[in-house]
Each structure stands twice: as structure tokens, then as C-alpha cells.
N, C-alpha and C. Protein backbone atom coordinates (compact mmCIF):
# COMPACT_ATOMS: atom_id res chain seq x y z
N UNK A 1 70.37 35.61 33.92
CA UNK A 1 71.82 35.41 33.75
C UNK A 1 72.06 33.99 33.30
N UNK A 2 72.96 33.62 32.16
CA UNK A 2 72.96 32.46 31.84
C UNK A 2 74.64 32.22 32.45
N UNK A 3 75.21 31.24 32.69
CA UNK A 3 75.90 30.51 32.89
C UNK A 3 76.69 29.59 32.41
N UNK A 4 77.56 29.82 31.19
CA UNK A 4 78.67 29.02 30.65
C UNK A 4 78.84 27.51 31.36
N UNK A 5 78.68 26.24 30.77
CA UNK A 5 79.06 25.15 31.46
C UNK A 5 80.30 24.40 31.05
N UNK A 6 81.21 25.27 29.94
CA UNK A 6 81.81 25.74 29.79
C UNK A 6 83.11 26.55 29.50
N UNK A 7 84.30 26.63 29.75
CA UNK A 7 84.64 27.91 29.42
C UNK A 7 85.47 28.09 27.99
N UNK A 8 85.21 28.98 27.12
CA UNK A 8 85.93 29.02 25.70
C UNK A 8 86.85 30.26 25.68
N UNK A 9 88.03 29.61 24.71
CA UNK A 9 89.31 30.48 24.97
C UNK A 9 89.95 31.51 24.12
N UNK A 10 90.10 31.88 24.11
CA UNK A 10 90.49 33.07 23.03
C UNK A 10 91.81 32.33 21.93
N UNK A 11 91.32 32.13 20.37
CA UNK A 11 92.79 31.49 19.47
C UNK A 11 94.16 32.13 19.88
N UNK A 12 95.09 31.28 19.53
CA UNK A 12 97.16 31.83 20.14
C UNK A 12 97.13 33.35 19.73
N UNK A 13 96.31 32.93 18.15
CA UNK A 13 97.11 34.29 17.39
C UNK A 13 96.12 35.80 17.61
N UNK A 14 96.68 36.79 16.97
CA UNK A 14 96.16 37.83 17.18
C UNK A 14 94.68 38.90 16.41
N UNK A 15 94.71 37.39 15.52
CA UNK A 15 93.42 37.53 14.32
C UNK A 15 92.22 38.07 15.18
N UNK A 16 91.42 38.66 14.54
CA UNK A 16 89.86 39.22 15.13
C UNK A 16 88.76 38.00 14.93
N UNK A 17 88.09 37.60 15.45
CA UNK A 17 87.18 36.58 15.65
C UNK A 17 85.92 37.43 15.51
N UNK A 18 84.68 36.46 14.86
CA UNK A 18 83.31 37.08 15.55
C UNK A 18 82.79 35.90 16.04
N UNK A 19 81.72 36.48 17.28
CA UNK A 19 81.57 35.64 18.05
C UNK A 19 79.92 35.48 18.00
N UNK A 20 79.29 34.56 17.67
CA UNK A 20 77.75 34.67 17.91
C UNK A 20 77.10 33.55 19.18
N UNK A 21 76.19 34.33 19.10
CA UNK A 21 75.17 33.40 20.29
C UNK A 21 73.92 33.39 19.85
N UNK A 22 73.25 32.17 20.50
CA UNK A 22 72.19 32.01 20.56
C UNK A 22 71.12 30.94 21.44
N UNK A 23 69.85 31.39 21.41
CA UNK A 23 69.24 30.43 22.40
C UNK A 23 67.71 30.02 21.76
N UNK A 24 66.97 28.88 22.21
CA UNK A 24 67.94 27.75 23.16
C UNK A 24 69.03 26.89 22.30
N UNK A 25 69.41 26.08 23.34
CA UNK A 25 70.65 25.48 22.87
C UNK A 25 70.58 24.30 21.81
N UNK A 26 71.30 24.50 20.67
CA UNK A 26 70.89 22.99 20.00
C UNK A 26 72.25 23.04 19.22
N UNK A 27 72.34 22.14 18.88
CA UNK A 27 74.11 20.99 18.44
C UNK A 27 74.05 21.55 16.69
N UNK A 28 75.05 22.19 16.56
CA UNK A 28 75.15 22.77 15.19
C UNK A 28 75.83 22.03 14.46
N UNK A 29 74.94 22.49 13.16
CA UNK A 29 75.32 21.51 12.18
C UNK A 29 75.43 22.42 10.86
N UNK A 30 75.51 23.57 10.59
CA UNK A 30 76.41 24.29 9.91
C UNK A 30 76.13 25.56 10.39
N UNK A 31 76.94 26.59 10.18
CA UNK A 31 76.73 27.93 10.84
C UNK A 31 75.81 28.66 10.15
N UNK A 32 75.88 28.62 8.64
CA UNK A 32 74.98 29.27 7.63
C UNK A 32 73.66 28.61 7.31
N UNK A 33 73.66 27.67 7.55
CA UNK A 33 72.15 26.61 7.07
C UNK A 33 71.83 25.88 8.13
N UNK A 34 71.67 26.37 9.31
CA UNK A 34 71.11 25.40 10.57
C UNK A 34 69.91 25.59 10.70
N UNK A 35 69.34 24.28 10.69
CA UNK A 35 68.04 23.71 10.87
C UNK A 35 67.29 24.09 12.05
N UNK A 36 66.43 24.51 11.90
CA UNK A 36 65.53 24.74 13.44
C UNK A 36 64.34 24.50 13.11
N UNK A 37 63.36 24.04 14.49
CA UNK A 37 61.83 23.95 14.29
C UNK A 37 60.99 24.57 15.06
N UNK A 38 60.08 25.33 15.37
CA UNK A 38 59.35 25.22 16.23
C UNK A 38 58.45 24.25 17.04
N UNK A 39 58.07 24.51 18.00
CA UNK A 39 57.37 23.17 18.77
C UNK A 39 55.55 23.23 18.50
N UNK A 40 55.24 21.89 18.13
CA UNK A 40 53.69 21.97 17.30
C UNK A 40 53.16 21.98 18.66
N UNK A 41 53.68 22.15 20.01
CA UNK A 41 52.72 22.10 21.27
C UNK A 41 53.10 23.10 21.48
N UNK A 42 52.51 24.24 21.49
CA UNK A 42 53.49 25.36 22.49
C UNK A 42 52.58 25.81 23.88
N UNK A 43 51.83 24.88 24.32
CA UNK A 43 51.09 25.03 25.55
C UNK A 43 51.60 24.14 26.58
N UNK A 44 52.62 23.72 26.26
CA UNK A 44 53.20 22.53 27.00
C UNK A 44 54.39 23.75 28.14
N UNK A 45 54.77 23.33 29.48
CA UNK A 45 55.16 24.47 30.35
C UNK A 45 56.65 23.47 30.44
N UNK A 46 57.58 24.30 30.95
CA UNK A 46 59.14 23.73 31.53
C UNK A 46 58.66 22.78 32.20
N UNK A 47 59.28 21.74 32.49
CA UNK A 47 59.89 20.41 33.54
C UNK A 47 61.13 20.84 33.37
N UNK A 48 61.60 21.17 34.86
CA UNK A 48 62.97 21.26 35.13
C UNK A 48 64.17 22.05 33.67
N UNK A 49 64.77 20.90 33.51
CA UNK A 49 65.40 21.27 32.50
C UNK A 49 64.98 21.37 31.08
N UNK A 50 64.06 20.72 30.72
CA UNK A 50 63.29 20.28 29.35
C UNK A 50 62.30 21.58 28.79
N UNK A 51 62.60 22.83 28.60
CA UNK A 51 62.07 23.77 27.53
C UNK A 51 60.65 23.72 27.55
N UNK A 52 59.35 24.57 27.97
CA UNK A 52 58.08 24.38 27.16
C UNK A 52 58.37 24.33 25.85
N UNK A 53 57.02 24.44 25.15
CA UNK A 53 57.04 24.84 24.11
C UNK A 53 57.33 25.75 23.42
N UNK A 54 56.84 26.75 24.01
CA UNK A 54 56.41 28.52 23.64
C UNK A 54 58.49 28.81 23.47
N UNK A 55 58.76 28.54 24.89
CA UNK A 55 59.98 28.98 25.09
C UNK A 55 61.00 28.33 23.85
N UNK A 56 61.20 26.97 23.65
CA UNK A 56 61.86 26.11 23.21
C UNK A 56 61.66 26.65 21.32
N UNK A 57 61.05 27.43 20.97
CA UNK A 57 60.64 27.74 20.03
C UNK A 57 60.76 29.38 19.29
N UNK A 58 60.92 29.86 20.76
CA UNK A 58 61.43 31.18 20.74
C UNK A 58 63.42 31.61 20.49
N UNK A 59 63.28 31.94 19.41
CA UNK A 59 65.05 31.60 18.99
C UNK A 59 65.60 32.87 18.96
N UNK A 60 67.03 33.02 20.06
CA UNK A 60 67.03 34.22 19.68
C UNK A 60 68.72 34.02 19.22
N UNK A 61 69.20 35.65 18.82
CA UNK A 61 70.09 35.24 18.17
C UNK A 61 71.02 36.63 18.01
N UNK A 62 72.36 36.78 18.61
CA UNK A 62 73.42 37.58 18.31
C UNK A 62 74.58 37.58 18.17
N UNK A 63 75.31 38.54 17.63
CA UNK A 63 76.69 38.82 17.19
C UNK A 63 77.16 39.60 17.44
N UNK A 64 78.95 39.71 17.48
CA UNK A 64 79.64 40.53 17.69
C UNK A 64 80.91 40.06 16.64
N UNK A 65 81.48 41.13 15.60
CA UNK A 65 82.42 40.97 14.82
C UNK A 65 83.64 41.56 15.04
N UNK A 66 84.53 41.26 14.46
CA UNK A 66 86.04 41.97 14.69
C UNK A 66 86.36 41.98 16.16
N UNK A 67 86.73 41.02 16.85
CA UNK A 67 86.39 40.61 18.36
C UNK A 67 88.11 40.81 18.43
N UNK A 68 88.84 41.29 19.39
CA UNK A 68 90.20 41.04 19.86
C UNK A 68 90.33 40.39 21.29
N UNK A 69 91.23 39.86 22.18
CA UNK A 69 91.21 39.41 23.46
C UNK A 69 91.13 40.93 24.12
N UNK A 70 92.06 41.79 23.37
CA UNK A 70 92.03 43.29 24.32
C UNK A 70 90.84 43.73 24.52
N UNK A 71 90.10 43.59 23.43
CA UNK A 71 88.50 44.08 23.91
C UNK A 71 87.68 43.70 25.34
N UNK A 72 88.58 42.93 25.81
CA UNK A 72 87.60 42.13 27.02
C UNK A 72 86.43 41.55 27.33
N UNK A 73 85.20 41.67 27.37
CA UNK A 73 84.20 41.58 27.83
C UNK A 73 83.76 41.39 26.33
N UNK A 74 82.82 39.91 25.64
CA UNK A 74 82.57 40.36 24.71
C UNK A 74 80.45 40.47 24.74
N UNK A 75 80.02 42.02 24.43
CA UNK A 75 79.09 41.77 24.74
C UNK A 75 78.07 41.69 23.33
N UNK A 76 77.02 40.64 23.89
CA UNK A 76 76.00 40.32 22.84
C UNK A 76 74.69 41.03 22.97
N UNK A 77 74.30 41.53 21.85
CA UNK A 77 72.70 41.93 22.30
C UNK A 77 71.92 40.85 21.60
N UNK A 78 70.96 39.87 22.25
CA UNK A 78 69.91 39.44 21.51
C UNK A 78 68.67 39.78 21.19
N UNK A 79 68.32 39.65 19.91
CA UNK A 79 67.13 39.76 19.48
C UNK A 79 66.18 38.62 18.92
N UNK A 80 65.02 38.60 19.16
CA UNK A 80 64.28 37.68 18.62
C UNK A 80 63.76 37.60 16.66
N UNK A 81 64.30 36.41 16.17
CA UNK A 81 64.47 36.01 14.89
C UNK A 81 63.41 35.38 14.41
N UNK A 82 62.24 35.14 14.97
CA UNK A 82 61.42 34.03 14.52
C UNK A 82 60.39 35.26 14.64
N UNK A 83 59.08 34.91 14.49
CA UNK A 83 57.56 35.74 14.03
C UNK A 83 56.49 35.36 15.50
N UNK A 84 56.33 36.55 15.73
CA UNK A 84 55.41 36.03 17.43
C UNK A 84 54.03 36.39 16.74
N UNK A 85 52.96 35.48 16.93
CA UNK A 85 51.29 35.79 17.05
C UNK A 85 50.57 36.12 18.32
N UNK A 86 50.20 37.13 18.25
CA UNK A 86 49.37 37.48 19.47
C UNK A 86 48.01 37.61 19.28
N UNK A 87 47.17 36.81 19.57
CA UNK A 87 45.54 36.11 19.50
C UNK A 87 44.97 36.78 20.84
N UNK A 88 44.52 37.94 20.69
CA UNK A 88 43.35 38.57 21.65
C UNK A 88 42.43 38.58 21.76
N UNK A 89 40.97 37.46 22.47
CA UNK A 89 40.13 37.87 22.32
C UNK A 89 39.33 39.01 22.72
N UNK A 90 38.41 39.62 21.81
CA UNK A 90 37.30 40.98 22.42
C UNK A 90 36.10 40.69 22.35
N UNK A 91 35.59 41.22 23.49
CA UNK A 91 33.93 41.32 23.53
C UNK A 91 33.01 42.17 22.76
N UNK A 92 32.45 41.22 21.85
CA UNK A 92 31.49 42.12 20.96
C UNK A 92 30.73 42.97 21.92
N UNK A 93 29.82 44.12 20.95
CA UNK A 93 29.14 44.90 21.74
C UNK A 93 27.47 44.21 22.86
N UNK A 94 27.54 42.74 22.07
CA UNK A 94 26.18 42.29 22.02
C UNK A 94 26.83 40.90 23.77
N UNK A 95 28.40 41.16 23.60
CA UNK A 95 28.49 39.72 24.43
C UNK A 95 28.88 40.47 25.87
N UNK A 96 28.57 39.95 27.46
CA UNK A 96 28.73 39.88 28.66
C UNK A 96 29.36 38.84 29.38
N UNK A 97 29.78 39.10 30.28
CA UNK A 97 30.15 38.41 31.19
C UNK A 97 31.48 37.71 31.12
N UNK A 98 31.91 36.70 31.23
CA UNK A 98 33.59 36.02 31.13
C UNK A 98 33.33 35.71 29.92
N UNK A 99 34.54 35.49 29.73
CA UNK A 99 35.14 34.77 28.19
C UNK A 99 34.84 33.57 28.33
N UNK A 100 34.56 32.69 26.87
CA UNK A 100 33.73 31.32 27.18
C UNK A 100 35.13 30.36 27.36
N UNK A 101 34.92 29.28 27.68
CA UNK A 101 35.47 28.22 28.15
C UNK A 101 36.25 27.99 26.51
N UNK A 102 37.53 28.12 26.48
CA UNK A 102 38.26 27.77 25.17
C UNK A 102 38.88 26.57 25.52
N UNK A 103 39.01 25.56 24.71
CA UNK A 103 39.79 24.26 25.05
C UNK A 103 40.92 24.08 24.45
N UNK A 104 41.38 25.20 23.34
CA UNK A 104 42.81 25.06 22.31
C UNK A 104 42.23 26.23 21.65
N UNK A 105 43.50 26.89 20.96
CA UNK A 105 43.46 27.71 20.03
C UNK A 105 44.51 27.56 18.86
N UNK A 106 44.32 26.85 17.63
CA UNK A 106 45.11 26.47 16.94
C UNK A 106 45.72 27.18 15.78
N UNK A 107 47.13 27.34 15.17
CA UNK A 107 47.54 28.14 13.87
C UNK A 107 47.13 27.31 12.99
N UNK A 108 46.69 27.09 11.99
CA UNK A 108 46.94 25.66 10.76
C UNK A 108 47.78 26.65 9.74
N UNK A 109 47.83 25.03 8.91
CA UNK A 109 48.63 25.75 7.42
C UNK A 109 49.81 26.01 7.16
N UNK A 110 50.82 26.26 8.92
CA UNK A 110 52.20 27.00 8.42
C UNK A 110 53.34 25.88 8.37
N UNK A 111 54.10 26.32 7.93
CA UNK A 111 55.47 24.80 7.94
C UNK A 111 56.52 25.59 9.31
N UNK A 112 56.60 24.89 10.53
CA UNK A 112 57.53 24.73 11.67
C UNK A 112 58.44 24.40 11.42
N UNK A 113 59.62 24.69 10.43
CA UNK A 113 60.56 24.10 10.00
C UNK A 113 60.86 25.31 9.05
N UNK A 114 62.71 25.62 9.97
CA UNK A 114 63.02 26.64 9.29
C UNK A 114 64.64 26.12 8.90
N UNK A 115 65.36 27.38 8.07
CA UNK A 115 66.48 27.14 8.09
C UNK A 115 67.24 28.62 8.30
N UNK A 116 68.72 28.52 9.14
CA UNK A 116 68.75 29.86 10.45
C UNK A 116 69.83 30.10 9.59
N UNK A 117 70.68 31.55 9.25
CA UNK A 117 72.10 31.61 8.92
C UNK A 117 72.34 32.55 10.57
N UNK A 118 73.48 32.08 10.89
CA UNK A 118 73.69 32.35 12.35
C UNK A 118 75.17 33.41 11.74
N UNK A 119 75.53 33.79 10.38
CA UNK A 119 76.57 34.82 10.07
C UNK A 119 75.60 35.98 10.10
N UNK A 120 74.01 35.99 10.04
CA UNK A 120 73.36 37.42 9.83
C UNK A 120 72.15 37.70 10.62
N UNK A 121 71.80 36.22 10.99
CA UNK A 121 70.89 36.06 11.63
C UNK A 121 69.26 36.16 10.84
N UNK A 122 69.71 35.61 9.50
CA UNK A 122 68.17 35.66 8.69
C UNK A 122 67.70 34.26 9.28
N UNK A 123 66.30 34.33 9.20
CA UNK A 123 65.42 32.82 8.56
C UNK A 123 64.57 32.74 7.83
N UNK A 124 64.68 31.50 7.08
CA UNK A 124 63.59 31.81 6.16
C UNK A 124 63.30 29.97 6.09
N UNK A 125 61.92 30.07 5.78
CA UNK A 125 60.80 28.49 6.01
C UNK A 125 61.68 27.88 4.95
N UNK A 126 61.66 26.33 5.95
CA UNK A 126 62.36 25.31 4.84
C UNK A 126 61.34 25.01 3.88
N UNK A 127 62.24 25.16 2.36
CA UNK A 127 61.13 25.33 1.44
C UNK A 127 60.82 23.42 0.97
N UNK A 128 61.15 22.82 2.03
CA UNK A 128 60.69 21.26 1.93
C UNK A 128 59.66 21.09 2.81
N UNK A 129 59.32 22.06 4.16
CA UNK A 129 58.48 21.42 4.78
C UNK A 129 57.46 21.37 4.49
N UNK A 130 56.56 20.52 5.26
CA UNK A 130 55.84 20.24 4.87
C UNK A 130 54.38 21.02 6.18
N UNK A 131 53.24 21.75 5.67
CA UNK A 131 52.30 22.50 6.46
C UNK A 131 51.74 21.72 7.47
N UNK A 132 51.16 22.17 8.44
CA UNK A 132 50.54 21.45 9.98
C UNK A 132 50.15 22.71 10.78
N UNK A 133 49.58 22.37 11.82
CA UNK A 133 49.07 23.14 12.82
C UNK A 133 50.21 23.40 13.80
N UNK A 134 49.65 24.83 14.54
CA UNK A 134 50.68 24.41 16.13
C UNK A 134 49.56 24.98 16.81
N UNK A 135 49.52 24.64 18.23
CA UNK A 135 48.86 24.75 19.49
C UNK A 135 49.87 25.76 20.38
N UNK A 136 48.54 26.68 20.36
CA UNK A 136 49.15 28.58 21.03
C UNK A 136 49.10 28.27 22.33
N UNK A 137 50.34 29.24 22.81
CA UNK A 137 50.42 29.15 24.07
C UNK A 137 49.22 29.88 25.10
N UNK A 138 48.49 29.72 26.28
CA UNK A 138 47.44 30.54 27.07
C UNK A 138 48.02 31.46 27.57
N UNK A 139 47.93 32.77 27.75
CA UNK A 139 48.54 33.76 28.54
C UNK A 139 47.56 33.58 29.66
N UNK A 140 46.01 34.50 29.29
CA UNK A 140 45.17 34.80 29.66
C UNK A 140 44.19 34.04 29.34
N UNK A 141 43.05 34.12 30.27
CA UNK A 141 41.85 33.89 29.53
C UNK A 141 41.29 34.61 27.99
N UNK A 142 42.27 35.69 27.83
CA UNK A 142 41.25 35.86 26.64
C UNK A 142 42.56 36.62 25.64
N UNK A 143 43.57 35.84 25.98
CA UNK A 143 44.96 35.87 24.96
C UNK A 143 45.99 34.56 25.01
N UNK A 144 46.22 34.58 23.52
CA UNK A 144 46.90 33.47 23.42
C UNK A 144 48.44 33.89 22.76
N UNK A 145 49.14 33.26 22.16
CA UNK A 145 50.75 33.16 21.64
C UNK A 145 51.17 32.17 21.20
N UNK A 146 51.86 32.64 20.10
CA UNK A 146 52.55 31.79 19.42
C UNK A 146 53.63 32.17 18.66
N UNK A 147 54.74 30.85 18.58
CA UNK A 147 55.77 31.39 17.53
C UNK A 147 55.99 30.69 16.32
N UNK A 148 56.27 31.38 15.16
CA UNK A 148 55.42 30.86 14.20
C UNK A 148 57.16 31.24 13.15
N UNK A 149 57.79 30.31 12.37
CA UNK A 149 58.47 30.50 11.06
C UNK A 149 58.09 31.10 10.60
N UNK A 150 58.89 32.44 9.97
CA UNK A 150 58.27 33.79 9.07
C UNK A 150 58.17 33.18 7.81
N UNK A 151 56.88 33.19 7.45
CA UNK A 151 56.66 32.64 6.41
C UNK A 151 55.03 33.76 6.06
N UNK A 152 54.60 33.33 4.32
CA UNK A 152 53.18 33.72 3.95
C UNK A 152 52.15 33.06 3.70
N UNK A 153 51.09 33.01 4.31
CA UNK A 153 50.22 32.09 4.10
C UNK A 153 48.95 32.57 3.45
N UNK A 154 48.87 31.48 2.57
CA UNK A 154 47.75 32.03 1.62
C UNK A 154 45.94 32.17 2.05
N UNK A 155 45.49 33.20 1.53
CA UNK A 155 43.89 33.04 2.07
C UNK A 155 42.93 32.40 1.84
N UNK A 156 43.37 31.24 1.01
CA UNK A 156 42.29 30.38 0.91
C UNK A 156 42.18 29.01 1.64
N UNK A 157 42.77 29.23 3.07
CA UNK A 157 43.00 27.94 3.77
C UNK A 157 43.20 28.69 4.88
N UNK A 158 42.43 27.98 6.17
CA UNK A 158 41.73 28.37 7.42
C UNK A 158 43.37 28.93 7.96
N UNK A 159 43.47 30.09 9.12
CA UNK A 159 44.55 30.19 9.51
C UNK A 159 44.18 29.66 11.30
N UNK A 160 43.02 30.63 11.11
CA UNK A 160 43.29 30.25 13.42
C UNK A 160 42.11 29.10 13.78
N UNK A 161 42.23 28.36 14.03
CA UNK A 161 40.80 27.49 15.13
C UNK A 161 40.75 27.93 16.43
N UNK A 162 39.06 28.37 16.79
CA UNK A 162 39.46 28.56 18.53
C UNK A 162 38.24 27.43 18.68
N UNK A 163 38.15 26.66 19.79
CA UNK A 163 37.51 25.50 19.90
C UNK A 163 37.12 25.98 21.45
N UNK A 164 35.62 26.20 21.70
CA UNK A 164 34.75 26.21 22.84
C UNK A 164 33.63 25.04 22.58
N UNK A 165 33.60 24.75 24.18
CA UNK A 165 32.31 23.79 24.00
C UNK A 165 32.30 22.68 23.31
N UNK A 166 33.42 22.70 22.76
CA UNK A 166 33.28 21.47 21.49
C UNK A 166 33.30 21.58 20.44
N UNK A 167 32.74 23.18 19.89
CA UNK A 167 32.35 23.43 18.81
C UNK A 167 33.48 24.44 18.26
N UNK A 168 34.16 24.03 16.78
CA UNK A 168 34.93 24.52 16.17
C UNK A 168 35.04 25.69 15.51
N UNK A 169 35.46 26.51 15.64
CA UNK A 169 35.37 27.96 14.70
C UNK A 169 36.48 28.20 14.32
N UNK A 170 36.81 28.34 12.64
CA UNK A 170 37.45 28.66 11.90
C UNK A 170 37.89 30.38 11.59
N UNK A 171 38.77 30.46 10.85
CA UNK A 171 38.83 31.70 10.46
C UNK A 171 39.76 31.55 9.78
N UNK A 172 39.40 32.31 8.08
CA UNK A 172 40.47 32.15 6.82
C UNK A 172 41.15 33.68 6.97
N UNK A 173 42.15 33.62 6.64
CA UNK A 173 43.04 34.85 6.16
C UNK A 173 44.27 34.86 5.90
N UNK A 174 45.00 35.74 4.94
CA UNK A 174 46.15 35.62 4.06
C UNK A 174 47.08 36.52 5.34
N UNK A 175 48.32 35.90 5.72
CA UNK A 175 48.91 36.42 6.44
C UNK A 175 50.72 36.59 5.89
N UNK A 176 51.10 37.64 6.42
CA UNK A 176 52.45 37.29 6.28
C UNK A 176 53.17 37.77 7.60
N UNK A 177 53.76 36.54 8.04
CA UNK A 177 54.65 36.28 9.05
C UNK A 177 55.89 36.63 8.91
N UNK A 178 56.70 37.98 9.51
CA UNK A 178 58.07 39.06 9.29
C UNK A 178 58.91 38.35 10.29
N UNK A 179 59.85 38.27 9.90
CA UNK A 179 61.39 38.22 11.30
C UNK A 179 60.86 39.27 12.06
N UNK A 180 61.60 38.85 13.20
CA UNK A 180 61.41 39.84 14.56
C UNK A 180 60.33 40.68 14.68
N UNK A 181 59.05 40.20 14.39
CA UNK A 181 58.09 41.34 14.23
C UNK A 181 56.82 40.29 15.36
N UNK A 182 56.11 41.37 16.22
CA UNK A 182 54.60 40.40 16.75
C UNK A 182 53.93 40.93 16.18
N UNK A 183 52.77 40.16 15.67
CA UNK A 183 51.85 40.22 14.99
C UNK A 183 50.52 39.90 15.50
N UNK A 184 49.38 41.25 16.09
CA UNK A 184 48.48 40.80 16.83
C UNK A 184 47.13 40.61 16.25
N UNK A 185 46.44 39.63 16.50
CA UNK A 185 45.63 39.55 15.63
C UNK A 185 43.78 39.35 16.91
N UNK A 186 43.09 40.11 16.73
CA UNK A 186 42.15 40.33 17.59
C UNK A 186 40.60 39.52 16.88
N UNK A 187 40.09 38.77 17.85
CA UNK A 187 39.06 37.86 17.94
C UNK A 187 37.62 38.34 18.03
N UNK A 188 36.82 38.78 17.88
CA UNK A 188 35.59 39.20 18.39
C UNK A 188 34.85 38.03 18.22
N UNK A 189 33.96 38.20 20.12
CA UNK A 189 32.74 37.43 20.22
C UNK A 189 32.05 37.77 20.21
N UNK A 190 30.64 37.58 20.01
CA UNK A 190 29.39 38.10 19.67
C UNK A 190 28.65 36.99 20.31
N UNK A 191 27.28 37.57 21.21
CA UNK A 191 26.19 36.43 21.66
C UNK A 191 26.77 36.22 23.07
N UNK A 192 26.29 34.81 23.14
CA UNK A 192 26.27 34.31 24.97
C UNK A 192 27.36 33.04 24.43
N UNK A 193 27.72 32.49 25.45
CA UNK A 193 28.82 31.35 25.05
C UNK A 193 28.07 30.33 24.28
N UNK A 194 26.42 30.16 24.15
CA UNK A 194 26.40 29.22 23.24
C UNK A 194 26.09 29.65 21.60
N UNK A 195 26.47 30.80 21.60
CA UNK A 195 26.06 31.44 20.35
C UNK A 195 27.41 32.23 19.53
N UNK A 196 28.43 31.46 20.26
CA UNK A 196 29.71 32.29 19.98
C UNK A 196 30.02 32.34 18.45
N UNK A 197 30.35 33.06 18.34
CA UNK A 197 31.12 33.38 16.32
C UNK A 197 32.24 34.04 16.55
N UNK A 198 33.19 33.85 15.44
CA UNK A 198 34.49 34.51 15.27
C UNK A 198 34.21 35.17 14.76
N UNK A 199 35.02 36.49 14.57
CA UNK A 199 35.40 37.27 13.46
C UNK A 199 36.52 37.48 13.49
């Protein structure tokens, strides 16, 4: 339940309003072209009031049009607007025992920098930013998350790093990142933890 801090009033006259929402909260700066980013840490957890990552990055976003005061109650459904990655790892047929010791699991390549129209609720990657990594959130030991600007990324430039032991493993592939869509993408290990490989 969120909590108005607060309260907004219905205009004198009898015109229909639409009313949108969205979360989290940030200071608008036009209704049709508002700027948003995702967070390049998204393993970072809430302090009090201050957003993790994962969360702070997760944008959601609804409307309601032709609004009257008689209508009463005005209700919003939200949906999520931005592109979720879901990083599962699996045990090859050849690997046992726990999942090896991961120290980060990284996106590269995508631009965190979007621009929102809050009349329809599209987004689409600011076509100025500029590409970088983000750092997935841990669910599990052997799943990760992330939220990622719907955007396409090309296959000739690494998309995931998972980093055990020290030792870096890459993985190239051409992806395209949809509005409101998760997108799961599954890991296989093969060997003992010092013999680990991606696929």
C-alpha cells in the first residue's frame, strides 16, 4: 500500500482529466520525454528510504483517462515498462555438487539511459547514451536479475560476464530487450569449479 504524502484535488470545472502514475518517484521534467536511468549497481539492497538498485530501476507505470470527480475512486493498474533479465545457472551433465563461488555477474554493452512518454507509457533507449555494464541483482545462488532499457544489442560484443575464482567468462550474443517482457537466459556449467565454462 503506498501512501500519498500528499493530497491532490480534483480541477473547479467539470472537464475529464487523465490521471497517471508511476514508480519510483522522480521530479518530472516533461510528461512525454522524461528521462530515466537504470542503476549500473543493481546488487546494492534498500537503506531505509534510499531504493536498491534492482528496485530503483524497476519503473512502473499507469493510467487512467476521461477521469470525472463522480467516478470516485480513481483506480490504476501498474505494469512494468522496462526489460527484466533472468540469468539461471544449470548444471551440466558432467558438473556436481554446489554452484561455484560467483563474485558478480555482469550485462555489458547496453545504454541505462532511457527516455519514458508517461501519455502511453512507451520507452525507448536514449539514442545519446552512451554503452556500459550493469551489475545483476543475486536472487539465488544460481540466479541472477536484472533491469535492463529495451533496447538491441548486437552479437559481436560480449553480453553477460560471470566471474568465479577470479577467473572471467564471457559470453557473446545478439539480444533484443522488449518493454514489459522477462527475458530468461540459462548458463550451463560443465567440470568441477576449477574447470568451469559458460555456455
Amino acid at each position: 500500500v503506498w501512501m500519498a504524502t500528499k493530497s491532490i484535488y480534483w480541477p473547479q470545472t467539470e472537464n475529464k482529466v487523465d490521471v497517471y502514475g508511476y514508480y519510483p518517484y522522480m521530479d518530472l521534467i516533461s510528461v512525454d520525454e522524461q528521462p530515466f536511468s537504470v542503476a549500473l549497481d543493481q546488487s546494492t539492497s534498500r537503506e531505509g528510504d534510499v531504493l536498491g538498485g534492482y528496485e530503483a530501476s524497476d519503473l512502473l507505470w499507469a493510467k487512467s483517462s476521461g477521469i470525472t470527480k463522480e467516478n470516485g475512486t480513481v483506480e490504476l493498474s501498474y505494469k512494468h515498462i522496462m526489460s527484466k533479465l533472468l540469468i539461471k545457472l544449470v548444471k551440466g551433465p558432467e558438473y556436481s555438487g554446489d554452484f561455484p563461488d560467483i563474485s558478480g555477474l555482469y550485462i555489458h554493452n547496453v545504454v541505462p539511459t532511457a527516455i519514458v512518454d508517461l501519455t502511453n507509457g512507451s520507452v525507448v533507449k536514449d539514442m545519446y547514451g552512451e554503452e556500459t555494464t550493469i551489475k545483476a541483482k543475486r536472487v539465488d545462488d544460481g540466479t541472477f536479475e536484472a533491469i535492463i532499457v529495451p533496447q538491441r544489442v548486437e552479437s559481436s560484443k560480449p553480453l553477460v560476464e560471470l566471474i568465479s575464482y577470479g577467473v572471467s567468462y564471457l559470453m557473446e550474443s545478439s539480444f533484443y530487450f522488449r518493454n514489459g517482457k522477462v527475458h530468461m537466459l540459462e548458463l550451463t556449467i560443465n567440470g568441477n569449479p576449477d574447470q568451469i565454462s559458460v555456455e
